[in-house]
C-alpha atoms as a PDB file:
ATOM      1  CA  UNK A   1     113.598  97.978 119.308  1.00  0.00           C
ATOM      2  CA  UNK A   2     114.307  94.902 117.681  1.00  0.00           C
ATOM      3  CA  UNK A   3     111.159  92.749 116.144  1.00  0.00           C
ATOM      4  CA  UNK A   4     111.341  90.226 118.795  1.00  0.00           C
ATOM      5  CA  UNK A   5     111.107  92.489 121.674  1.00  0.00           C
ATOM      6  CA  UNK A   6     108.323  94.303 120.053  1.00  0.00           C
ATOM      7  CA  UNK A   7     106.513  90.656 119.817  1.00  0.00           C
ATOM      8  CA  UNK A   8     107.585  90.426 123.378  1.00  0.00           C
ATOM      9  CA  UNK A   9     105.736  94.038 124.350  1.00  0.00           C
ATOM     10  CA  UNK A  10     102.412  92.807 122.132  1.00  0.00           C
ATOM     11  CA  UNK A  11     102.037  89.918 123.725  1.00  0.00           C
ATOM     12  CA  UNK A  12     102.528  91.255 127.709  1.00  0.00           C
ATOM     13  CA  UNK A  13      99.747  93.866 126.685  1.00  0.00           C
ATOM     14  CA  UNK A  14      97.599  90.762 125.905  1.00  0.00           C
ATOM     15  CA  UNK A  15      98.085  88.839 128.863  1.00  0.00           C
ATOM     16  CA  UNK A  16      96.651  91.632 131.254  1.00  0.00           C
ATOM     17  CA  UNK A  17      92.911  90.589 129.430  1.00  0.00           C
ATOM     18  CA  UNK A  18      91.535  87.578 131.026  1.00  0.00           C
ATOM     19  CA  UNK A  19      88.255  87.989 128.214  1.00  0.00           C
ATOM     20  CA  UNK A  20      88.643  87.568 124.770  1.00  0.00           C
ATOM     21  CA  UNK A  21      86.330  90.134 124.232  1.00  0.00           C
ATOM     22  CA  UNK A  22      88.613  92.601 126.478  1.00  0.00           C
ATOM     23  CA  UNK A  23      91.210  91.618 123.846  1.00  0.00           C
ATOM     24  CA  UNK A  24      89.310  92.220 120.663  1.00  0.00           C
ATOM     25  CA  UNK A  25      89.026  95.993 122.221  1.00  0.00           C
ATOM     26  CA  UNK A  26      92.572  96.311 122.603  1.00  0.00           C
ATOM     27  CA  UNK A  27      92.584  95.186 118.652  1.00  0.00           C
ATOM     28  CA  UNK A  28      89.978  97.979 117.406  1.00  0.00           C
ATOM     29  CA  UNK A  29      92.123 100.129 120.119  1.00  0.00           C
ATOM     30  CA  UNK A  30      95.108  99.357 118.150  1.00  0.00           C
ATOM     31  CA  UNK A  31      93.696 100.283 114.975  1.00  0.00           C
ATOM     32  CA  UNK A  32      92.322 103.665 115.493  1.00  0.00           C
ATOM     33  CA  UNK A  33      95.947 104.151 116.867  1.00  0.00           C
ATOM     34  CA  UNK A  34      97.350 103.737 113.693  1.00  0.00           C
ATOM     35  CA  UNK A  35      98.466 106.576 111.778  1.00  0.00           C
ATOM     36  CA  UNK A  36      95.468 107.067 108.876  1.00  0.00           C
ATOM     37  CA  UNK A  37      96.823 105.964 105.195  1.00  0.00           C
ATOM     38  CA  UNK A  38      96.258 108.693 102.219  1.00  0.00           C
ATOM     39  CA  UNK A  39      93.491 108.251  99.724  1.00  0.00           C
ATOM     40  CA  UNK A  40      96.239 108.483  97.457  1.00  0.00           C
ATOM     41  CA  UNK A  41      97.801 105.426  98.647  1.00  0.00           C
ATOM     42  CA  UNK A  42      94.597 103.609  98.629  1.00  0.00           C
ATOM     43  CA  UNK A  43      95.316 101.941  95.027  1.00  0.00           C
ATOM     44  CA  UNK A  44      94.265  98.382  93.922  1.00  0.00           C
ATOM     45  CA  UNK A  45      97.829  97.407  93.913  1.00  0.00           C
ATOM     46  CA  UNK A  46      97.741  98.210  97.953  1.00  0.00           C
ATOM     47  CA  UNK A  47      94.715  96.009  98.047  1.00  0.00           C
ATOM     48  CA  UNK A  48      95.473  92.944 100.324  1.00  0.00           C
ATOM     49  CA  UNK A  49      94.386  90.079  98.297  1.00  0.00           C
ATOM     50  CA  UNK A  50      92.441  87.347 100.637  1.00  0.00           C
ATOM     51  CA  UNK A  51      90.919  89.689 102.760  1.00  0.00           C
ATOM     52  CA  UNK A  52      87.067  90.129 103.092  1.00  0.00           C
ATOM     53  CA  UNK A  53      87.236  93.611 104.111  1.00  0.00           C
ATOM     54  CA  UNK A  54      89.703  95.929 102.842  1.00  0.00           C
ATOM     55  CA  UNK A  55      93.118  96.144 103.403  1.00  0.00           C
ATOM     56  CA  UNK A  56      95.280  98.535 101.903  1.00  0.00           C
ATOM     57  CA  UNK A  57      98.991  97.935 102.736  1.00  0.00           C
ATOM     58  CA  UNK A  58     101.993 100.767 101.109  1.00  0.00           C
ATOM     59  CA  UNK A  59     105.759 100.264 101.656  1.00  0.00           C
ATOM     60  CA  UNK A  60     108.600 102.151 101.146  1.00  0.00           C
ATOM     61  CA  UNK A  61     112.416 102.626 102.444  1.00  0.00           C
ATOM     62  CA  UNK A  62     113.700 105.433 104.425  1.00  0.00           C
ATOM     63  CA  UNK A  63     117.240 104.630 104.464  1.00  0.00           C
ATOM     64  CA  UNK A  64     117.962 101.029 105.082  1.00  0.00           C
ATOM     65  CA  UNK A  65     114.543 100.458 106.896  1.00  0.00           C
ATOM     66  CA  UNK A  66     111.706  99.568 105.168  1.00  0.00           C
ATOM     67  CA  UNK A  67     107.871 101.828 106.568  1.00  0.00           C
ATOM     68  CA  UNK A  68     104.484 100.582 106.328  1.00  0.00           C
ATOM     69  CA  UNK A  69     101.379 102.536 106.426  1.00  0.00           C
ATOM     70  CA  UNK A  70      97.784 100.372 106.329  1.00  0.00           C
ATOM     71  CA  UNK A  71      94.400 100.861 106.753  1.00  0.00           C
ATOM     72  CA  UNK A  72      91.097  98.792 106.518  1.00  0.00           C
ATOM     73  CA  UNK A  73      87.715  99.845 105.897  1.00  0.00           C
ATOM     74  CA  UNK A  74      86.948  97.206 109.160  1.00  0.00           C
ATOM     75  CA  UNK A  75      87.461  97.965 112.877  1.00  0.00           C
ATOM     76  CA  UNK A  76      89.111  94.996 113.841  1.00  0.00           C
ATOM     77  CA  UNK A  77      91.017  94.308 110.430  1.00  0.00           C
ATOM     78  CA  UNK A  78      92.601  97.786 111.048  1.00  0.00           C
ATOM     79  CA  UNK A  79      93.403  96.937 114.445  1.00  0.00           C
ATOM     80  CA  UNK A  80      95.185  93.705 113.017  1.00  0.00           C
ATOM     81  CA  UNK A  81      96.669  94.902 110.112  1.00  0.00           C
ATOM     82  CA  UNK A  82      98.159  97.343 112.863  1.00  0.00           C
ATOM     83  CA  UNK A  83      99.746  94.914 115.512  1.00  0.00           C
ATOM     84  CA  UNK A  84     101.535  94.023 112.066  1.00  0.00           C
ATOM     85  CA  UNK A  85     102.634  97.237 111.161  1.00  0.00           C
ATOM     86  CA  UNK A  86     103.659  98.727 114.326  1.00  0.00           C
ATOM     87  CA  UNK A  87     105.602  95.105 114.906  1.00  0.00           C
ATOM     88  CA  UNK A  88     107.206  95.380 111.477  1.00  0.00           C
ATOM     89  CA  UNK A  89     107.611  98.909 110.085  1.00  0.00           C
ATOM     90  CA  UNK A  90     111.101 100.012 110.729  1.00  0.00           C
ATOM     91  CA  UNK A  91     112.858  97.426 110.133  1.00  0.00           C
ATOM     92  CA  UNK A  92     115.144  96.040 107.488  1.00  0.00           C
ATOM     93  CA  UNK A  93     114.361  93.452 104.246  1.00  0.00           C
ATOM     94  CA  UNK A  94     116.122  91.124 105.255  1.00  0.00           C
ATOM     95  CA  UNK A  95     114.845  91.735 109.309  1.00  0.00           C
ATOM     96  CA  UNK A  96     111.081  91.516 108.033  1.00  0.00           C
ATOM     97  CA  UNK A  97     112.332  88.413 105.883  1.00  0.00           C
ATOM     98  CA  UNK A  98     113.697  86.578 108.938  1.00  0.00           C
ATOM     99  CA  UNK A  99     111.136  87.077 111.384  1.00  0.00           C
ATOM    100  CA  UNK A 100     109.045  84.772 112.908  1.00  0.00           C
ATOM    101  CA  UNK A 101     105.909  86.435 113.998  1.00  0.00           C
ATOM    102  CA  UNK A 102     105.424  84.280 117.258  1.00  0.00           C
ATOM    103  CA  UNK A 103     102.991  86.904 119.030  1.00  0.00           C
ATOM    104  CA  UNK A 104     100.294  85.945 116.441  1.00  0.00           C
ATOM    105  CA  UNK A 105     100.195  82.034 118.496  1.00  0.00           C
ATOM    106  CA  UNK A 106     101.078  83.271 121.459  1.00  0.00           C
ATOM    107  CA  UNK A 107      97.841  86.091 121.623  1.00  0.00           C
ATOM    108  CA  UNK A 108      95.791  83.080 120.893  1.00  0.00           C
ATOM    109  CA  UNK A 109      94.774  85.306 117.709  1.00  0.00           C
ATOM    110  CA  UNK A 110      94.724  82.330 114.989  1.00  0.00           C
ATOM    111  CA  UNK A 111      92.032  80.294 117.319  1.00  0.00           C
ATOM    112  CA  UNK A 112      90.096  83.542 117.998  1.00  0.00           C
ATOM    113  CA  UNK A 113      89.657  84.721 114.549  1.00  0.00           C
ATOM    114  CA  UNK A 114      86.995  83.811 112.510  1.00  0.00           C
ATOM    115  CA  UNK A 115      88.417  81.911 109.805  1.00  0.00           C
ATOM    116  CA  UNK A 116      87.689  84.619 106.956  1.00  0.00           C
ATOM    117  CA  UNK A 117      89.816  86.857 109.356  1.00  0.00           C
ATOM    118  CA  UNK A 118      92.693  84.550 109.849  1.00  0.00           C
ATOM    119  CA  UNK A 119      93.314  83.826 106.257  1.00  0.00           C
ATOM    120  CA  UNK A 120      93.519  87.834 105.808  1.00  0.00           C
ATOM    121  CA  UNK A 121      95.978  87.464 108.670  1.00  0.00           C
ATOM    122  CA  UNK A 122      97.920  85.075 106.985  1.00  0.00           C
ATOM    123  CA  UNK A 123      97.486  87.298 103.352  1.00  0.00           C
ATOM    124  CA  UNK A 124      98.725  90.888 105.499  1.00  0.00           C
ATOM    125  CA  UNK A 125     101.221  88.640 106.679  1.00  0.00           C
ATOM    126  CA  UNK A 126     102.499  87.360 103.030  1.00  0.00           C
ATOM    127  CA  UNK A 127     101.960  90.895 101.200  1.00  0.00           C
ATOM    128  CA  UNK A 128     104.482  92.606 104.177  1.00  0.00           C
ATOM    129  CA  UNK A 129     107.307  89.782 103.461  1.00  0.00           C
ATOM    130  CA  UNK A 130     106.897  89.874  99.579  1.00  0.00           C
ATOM    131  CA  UNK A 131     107.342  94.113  99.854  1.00  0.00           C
ATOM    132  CA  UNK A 132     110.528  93.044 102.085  1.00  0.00           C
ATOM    133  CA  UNK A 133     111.352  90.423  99.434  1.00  0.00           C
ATOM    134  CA  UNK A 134     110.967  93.181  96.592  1.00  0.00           C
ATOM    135  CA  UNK A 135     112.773  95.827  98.447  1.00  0.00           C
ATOM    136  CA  UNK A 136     115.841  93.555  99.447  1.00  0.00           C
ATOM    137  CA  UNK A 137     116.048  92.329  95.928  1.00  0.00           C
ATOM    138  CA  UNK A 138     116.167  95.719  95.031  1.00  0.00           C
ATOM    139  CA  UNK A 139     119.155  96.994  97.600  1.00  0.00           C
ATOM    140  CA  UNK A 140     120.675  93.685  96.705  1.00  0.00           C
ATOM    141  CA  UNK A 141     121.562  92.624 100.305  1.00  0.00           C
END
């Protein structure tokens, strides 16, 4: 599946919840979906700077695609920083690099979240493209 129609999937779930409180479930749903992350890979340089819970984001490459794993230490951080992961894991660099992630708007999640939350957003966000950025520098495409 490409990014976009991933996006596309995220934000049809969405629109079926008429509450916003219906759609903070599906978040915290979201997260205890997501695959748990290694102590091991719980290291400060993981650590999503800007967050006020923790965030703990790893990459690495597997082949040409470059696979997340996350986890928070907060129910609905988790649940974001998986929406991000399952949207972007699997992908290339330079695929990561070029996406837009429109879903984010189109959820309503930046008017939702309390603003603590949607700078961490923004911060998951920036820590996934500068991995992409590292690992693309790396491969040298």
């Amino acid at each position: 599946m490409t990014i976009q129609s991933i996006q596309e999937e995220i934000v049809e779930e969405f629109s079926i919840f008429d509450d916003w409180m219906d759609k903070y479930e599906h978040i915290i749903e979201s997260g205890k979906e997501l695959e748990s992350m290694s102590d091991e890979l719980k290291l400060e340089s993981n650590l999503v700077k800007g967050c006020q819970s923790q965030v703990w984001l790893h990459a690495e490459m597997e082949g040409t695609k470059l696979v997340f794993q996350a986890d928070s230490d907060a129910i609905i951080t988790k649940g974001l920083v998986s929406l991000m992961v399952r949207t972007l894991s699997g992908h290339t660099p330079k695929e990561i690099l070029d996406a837009e992630l429109s879903f984010v708007d189109e959820i309503g999640l930046k008017e939702h979240l309390s603003p603590t939350r949607s700078n961490g957003l923004v911060s998951m966000i920036k820590k996934i493209k500068l991995y992409a950025l590292g690992f693309q520098t790396k491969i040298g495409s």
